[in-house]
N, C-alpha and C. Protein backbone atom coordinates (compact mmCIF):
# COMPACT_ATOMS: atom_id res chain seq x y z
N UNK A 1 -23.87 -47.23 -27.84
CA UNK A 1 -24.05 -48.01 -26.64
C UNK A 1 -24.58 -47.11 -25.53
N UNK A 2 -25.29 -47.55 -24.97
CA UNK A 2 -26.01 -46.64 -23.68
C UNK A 2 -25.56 -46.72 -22.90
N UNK A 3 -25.53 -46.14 -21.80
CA UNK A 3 -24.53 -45.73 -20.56
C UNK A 3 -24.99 -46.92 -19.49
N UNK A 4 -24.82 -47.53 -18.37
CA UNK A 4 -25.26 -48.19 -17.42
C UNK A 4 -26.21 -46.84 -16.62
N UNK A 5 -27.00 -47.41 -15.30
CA UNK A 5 -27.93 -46.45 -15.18
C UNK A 5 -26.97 -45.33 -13.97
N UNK A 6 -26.14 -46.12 -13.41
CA UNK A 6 -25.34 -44.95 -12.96
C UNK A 6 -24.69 -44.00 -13.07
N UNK A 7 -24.11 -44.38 -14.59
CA UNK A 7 -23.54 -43.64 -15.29
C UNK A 7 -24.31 -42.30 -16.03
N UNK A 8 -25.66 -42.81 -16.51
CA UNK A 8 -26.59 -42.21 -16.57
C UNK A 8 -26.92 -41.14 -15.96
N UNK A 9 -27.41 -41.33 -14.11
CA UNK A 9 -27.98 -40.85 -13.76
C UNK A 9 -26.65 -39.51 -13.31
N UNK A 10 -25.20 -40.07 -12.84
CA UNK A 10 -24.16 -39.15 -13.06
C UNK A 10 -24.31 -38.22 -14.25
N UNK A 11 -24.64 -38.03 -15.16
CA UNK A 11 -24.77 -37.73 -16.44
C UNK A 11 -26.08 -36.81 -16.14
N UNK A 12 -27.48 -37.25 -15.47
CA UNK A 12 -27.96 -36.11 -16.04
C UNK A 12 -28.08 -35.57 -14.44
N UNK A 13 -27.42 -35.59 -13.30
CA UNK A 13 -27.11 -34.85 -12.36
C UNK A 13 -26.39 -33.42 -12.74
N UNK A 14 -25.43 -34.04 -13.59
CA UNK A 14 -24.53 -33.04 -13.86
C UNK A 14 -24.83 -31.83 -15.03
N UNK A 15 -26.07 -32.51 -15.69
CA UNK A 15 -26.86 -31.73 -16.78
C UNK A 15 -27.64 -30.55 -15.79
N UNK A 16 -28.60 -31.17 -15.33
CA UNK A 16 -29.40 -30.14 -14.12
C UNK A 16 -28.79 -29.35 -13.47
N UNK A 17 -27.13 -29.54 -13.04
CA UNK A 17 -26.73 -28.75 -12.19
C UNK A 17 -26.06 -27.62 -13.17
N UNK A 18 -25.92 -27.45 -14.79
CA UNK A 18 -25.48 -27.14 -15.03
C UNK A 18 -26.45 -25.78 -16.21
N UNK A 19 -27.81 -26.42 -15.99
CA UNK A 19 -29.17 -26.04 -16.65
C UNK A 19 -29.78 -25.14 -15.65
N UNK A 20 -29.97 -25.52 -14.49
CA UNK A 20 -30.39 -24.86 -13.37
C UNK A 20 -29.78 -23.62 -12.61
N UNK A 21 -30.42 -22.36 -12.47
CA UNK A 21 -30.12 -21.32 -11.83
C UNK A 21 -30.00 -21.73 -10.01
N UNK A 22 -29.00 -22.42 -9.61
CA UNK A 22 -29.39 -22.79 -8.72
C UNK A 22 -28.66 -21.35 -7.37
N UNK A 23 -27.67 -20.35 -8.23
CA UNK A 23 -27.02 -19.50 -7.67
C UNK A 23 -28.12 -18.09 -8.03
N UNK A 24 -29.18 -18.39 -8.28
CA UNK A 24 -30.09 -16.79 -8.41
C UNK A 24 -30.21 -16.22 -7.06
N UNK A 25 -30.30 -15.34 -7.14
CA UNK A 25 -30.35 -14.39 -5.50
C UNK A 25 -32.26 -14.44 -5.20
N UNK A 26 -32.24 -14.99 -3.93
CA UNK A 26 -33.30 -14.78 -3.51
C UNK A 26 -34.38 -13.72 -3.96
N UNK A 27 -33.88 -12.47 -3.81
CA UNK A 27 -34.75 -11.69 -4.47
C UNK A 27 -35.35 -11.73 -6.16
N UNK A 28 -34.10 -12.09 -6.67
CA UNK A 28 -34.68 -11.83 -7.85
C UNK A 28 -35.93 -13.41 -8.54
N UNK A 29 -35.99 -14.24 -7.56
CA UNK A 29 -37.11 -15.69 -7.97
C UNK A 29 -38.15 -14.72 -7.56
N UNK A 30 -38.07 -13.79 -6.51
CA UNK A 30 -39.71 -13.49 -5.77
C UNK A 30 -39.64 -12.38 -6.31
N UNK A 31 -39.49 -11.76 -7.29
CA UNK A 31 -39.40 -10.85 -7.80
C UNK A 31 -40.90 -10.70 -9.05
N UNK A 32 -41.79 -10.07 -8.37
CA UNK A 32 -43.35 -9.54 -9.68
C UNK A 32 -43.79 -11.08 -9.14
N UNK A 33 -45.17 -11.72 -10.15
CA UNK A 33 -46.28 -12.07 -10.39
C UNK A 33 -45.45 -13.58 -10.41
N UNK A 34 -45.72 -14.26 -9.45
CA UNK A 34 -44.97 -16.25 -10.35
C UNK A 34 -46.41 -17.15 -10.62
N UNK A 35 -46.11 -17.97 -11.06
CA UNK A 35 -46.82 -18.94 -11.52
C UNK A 35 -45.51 -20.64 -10.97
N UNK A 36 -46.29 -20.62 -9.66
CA UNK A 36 -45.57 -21.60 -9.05
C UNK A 36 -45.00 -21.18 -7.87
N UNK A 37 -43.98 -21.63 -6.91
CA UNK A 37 -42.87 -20.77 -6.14
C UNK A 37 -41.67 -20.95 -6.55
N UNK A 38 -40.80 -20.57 -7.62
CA UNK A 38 -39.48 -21.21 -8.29
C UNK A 38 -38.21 -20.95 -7.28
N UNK A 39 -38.38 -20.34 -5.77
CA UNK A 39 -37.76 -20.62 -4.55
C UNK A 39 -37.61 -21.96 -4.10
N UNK A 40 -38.78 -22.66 -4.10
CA UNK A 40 -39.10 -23.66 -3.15
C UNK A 40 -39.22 -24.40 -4.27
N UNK A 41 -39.21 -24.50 -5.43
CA UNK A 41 -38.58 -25.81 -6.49
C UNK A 41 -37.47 -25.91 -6.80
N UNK A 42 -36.58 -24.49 -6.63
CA UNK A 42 -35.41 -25.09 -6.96
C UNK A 42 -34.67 -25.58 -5.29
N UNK A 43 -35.06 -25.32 -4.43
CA UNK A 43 -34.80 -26.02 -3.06
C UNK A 43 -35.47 -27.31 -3.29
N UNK A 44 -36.05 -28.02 -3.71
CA UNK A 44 -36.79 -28.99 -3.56
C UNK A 44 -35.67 -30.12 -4.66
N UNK A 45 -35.46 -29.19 -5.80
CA UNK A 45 -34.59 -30.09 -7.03
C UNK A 45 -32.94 -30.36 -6.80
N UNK A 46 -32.74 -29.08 -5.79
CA UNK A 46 -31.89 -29.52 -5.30
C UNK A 46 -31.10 -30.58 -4.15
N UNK A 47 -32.23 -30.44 -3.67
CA UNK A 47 -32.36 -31.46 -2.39
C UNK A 47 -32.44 -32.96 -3.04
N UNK A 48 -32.95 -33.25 -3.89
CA UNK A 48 -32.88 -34.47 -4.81
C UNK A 48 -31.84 -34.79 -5.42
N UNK A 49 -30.98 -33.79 -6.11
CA UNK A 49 -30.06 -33.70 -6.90
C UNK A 49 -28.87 -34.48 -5.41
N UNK A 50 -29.01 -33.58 -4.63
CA UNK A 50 -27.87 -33.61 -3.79
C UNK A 50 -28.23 -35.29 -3.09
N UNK A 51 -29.21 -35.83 -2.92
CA UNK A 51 -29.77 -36.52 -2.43
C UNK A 51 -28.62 -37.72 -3.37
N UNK A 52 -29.30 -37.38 -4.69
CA UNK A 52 -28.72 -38.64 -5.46
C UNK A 52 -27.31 -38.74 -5.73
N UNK A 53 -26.57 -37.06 -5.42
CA UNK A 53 -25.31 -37.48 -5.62
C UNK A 53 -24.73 -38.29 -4.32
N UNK A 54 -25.06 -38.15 -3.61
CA UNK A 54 -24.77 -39.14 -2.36
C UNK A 54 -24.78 -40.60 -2.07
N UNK A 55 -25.57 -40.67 -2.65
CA UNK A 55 -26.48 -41.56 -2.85
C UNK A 55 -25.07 -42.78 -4.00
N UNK A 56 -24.79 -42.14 -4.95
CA UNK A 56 -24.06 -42.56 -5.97
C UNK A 56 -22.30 -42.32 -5.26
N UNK A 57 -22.49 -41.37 -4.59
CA UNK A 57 -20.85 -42.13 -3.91
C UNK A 57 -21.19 -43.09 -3.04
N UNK A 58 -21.59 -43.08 -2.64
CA UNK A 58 -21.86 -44.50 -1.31
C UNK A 58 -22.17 -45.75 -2.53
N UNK A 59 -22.41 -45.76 -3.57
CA UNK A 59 -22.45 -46.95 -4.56
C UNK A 59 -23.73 -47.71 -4.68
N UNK A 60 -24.70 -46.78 -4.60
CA UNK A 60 -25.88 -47.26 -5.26
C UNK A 60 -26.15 -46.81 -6.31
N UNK A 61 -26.84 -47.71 -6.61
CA UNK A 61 -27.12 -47.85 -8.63
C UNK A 61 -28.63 -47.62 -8.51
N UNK A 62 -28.64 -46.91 -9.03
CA UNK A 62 -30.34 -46.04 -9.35
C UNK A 62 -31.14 -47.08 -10.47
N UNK A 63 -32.19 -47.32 -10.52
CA UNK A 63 -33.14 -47.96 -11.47
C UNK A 63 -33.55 -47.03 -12.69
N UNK A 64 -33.76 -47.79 -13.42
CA UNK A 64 -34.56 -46.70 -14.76
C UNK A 64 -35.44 -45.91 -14.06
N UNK A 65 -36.60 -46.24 -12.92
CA UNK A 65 -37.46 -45.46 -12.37
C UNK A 65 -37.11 -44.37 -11.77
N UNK A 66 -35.83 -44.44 -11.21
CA UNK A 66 -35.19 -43.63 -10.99
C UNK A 66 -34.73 -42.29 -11.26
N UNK A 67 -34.36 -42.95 -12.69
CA UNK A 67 -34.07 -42.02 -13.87
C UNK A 67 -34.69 -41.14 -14.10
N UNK A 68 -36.15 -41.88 -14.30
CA UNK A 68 -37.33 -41.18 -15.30
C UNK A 68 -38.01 -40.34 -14.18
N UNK A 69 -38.04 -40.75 -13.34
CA UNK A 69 -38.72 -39.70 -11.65
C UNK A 69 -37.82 -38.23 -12.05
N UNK A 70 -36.67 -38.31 -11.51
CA UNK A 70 -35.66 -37.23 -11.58
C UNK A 70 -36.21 -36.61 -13.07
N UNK A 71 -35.70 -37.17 -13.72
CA UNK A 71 -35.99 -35.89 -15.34
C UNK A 71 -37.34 -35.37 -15.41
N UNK A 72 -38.10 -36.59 -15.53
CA UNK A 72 -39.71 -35.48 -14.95
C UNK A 72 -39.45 -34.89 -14.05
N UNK A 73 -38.98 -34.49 -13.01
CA UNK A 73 -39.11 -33.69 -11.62
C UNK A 73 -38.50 -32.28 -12.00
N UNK A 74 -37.47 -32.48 -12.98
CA UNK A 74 -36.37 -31.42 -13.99
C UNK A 74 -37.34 -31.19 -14.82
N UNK A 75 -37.90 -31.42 -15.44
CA UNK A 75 -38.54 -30.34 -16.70
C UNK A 75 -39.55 -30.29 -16.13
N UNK A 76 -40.47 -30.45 -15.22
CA UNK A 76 -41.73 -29.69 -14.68
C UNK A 76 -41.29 -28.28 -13.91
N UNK A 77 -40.42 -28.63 -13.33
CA UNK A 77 -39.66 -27.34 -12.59
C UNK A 77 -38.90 -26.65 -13.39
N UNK A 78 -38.40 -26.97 -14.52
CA UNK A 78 -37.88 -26.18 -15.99
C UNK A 78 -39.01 -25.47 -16.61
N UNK A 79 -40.23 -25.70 -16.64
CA UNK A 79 -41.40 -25.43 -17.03
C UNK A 79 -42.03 -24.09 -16.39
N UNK A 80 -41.77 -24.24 -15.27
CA UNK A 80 -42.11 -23.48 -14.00
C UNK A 80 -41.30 -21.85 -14.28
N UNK A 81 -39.83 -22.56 -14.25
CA UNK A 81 -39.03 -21.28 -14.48
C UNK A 81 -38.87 -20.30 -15.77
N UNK A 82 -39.43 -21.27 -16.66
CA UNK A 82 -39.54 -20.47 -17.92
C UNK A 82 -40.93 -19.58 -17.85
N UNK A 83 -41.76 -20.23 -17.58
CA UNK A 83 -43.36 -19.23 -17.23
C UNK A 83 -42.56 -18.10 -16.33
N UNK A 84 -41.59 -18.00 -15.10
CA UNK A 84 -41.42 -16.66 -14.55
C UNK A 84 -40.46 -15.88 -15.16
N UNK A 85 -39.78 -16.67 -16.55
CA UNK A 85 -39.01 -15.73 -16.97
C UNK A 85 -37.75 -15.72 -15.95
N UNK A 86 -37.38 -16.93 -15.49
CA UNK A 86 -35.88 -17.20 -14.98
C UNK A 86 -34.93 -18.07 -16.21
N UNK A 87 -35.43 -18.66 -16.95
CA UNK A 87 -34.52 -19.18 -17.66
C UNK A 87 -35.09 -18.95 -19.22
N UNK A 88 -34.39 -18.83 -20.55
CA UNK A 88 -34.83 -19.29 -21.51
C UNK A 88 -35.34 -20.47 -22.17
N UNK A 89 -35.92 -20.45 -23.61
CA UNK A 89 -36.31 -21.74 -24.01
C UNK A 89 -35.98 -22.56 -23.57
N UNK A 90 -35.83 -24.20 -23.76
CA UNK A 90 -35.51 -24.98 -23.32
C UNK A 90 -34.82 -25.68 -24.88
């Protein structure tokens, strides 16, 4: 059975926050050659993240579009961090 979409989107909030270097020290994202700014994406993913957890205590129910925005927004910026060599495979 599939989750409702709130439940869902609780679900992969808690995935991202748990996938994501969101505690790396400044220096070490700007650290050599990037391909991207993985500073200012993970400020950006977080700001969404935090956005939607708010969002979900106050008791709104997110749409599938919803859904699918956020996880694309997570693996392009997962994408990002693996090219600088902040995170492993995926």
């Amino acid at each position: 059975m599939k989750p409702d979409p709130r439940t869902a989107m609780a679900l992969l909030l808690e995935e991202v926050r748990n996938t994501f270097p969101f505690d790396i020290p400044p220096a070490r994202l700007c650290d050599g050659p990037c391909s991207g700014c993985p500073k200012k994406l993970l400020e950006y993913l977080d700001t969404q993240l935090e956005e939607w957890e708010d969002r979900l205590k106050h008791g709104e129910a997110p749409r599938l579009g919803d859904l699918d925005r956020l996880g694309r927004t997570a693996r392009k910026v997962h994408r990002v961090l693996e090219k600088n060599g902040l995170l492993g495979p995926a």
